[in-house]
Protein backbone atom coordinates (compact mmCIF):
# COMPACT_ATOMS: atom_id res chain seq x y z
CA UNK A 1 9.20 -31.10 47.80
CA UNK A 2 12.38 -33.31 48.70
CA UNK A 3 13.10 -31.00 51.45
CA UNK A 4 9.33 -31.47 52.59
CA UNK A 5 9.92 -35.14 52.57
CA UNK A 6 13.22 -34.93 54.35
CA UNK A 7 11.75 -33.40 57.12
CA UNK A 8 8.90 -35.27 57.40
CA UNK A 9 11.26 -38.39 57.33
CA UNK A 10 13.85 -37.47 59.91
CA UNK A 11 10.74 -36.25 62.07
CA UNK A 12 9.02 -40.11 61.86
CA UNK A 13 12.36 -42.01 62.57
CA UNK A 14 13.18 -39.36 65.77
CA UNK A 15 9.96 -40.28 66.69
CA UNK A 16 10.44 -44.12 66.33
CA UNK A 17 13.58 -43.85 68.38
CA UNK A 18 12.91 -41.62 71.24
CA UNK A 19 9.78 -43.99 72.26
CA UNK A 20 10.92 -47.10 74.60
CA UNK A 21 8.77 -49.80 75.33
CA UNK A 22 8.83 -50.47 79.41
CA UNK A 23 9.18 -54.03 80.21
CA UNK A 24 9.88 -54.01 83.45
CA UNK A 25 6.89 -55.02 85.96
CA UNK A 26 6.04 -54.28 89.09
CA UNK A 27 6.30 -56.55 91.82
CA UNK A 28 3.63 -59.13 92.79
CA UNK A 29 4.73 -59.82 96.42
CA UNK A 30 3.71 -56.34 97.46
CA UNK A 31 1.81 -57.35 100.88
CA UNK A 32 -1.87 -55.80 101.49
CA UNK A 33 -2.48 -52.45 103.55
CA UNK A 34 -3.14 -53.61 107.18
CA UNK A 35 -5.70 -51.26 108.86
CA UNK A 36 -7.23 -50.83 111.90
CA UNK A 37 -11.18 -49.82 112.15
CA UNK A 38 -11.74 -48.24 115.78
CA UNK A 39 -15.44 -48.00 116.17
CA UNK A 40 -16.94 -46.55 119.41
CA UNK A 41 -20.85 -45.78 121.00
CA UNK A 42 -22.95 -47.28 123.39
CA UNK A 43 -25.80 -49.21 123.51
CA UNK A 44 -26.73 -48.14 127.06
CA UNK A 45 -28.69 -44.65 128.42
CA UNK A 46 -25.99 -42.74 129.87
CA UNK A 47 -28.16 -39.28 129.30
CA UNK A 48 -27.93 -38.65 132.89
CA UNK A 49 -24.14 -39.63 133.60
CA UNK A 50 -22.27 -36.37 133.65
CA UNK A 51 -18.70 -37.93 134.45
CA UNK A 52 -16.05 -37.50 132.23
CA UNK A 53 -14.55 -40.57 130.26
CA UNK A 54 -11.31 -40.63 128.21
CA UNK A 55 -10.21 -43.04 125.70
CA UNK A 56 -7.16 -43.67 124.18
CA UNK A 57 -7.40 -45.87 120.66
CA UNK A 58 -4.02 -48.30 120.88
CA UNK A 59 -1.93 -50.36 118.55
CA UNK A 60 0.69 -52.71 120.06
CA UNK A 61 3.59 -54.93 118.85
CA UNK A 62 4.18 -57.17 121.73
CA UNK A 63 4.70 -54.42 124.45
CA UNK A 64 5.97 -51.68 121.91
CA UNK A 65 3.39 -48.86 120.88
CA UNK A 66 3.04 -48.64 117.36
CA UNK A 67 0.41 -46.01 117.66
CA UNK A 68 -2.14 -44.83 119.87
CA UNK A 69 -4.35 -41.84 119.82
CA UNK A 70 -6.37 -40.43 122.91
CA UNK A 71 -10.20 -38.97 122.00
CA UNK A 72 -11.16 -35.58 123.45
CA UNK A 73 -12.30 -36.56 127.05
CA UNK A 74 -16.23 -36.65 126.90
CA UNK A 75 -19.11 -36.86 129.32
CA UNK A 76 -20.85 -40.69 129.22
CA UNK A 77 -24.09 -38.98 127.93
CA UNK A 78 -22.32 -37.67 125.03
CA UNK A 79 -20.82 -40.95 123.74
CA UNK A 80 -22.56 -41.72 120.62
CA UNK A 81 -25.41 -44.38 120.08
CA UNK A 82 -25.08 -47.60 117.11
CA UNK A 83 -26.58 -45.08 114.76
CA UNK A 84 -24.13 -42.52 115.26
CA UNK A 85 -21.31 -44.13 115.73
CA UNK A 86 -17.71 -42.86 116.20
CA UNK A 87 -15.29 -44.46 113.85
CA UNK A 88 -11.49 -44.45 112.91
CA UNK A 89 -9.38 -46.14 110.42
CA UNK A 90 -5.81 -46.32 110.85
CA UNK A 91 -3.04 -47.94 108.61
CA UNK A 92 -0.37 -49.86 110.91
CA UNK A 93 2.31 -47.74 110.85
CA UNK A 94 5.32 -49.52 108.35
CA UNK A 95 2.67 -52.00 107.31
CA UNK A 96 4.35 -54.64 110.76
CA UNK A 97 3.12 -57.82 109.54
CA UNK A 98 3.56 -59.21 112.88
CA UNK A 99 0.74 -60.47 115.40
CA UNK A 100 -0.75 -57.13 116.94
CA UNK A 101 -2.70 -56.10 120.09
CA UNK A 102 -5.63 -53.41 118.88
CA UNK A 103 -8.34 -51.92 121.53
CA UNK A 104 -8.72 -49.59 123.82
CA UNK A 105 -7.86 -47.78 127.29
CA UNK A 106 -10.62 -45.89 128.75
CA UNK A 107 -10.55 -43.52 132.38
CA UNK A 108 -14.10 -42.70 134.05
CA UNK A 109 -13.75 -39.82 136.09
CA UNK A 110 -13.91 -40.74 139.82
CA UNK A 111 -14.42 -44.91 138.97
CA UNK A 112 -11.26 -45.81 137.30
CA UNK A 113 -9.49 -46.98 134.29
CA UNK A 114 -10.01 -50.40 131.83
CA UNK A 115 -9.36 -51.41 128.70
CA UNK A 116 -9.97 -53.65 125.78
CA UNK A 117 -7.75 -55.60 123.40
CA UNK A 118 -8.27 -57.86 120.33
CA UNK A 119 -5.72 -60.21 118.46
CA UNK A 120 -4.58 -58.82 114.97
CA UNK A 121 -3.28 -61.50 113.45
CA UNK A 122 -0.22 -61.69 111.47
CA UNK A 123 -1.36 -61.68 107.79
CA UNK A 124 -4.31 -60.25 108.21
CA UNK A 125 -4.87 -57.32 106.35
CA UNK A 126 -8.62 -55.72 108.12
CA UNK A 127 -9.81 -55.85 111.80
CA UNK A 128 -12.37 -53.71 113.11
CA UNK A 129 -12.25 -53.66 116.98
CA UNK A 130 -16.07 -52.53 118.50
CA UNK A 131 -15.80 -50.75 122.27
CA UNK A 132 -19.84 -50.70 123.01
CA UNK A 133 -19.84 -48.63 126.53
């Protein structure tokens, strides 16, 4: 019975010991995610335009790429309508915090190449940027 109790004992005060209280917290200055919401279609009837158009989705720090991504090269009749919408979300790479340049570059076989940019601001942690063909 003592030996019972013993063990029982030296069991509950192991127990006691071996569990820490954490006290530590985490930081609160942790800034917010910034992403990017590329969202491409057209509002337009292209269903007869066979020519080829290729668009590149771009994120820029002053003149420095932080990331860009080129779309397979589709005809103009193929490029989706406001219901079907093509849409990508990308984190800025390291989280900059800095003012960014988000849009697009676009080529149209045999007429020529053109873009569009919108302001990210610095602080800002969401901006969608629309390219309606």
């Amino acid at each position: 019975m003592k030996f019972n109790t013993l063990v029982v004992a030296a069991s509950l005060m192991a127990g006691l010991w071996s569990c820490k209280k954490h006290t530590e917290k985490p930081p609160h200055n942790i800034p917010p995610v910034r992403t990017v919401k590329y969202v491409v279609y057209t509002s337009r009837d292209y269903s007869n335009n066979n020519s080829l158009v290729t668009i590149k989705l771009r994120m820029l720090a002053g003149n420095t790429f932080l990331w860009d991504s080129v779309l397979a090269p589709m005809q103009l009749k193929n490029i989706p309508g406001p219901d079907n919408k093509l849409i990508v979300e990308k984190k800025v790479p390291g989280n900059n915090n800095t003012e960014l340049s988000t849009g697009f570059y676009f080529s149209i076989e045999n007429v020529g190449d053109s873009w569009y940019y919108e302001k990210f601001n610095a602080g800002e942690s969401w901006k969608t940027v629309s390219l309606d063909f």
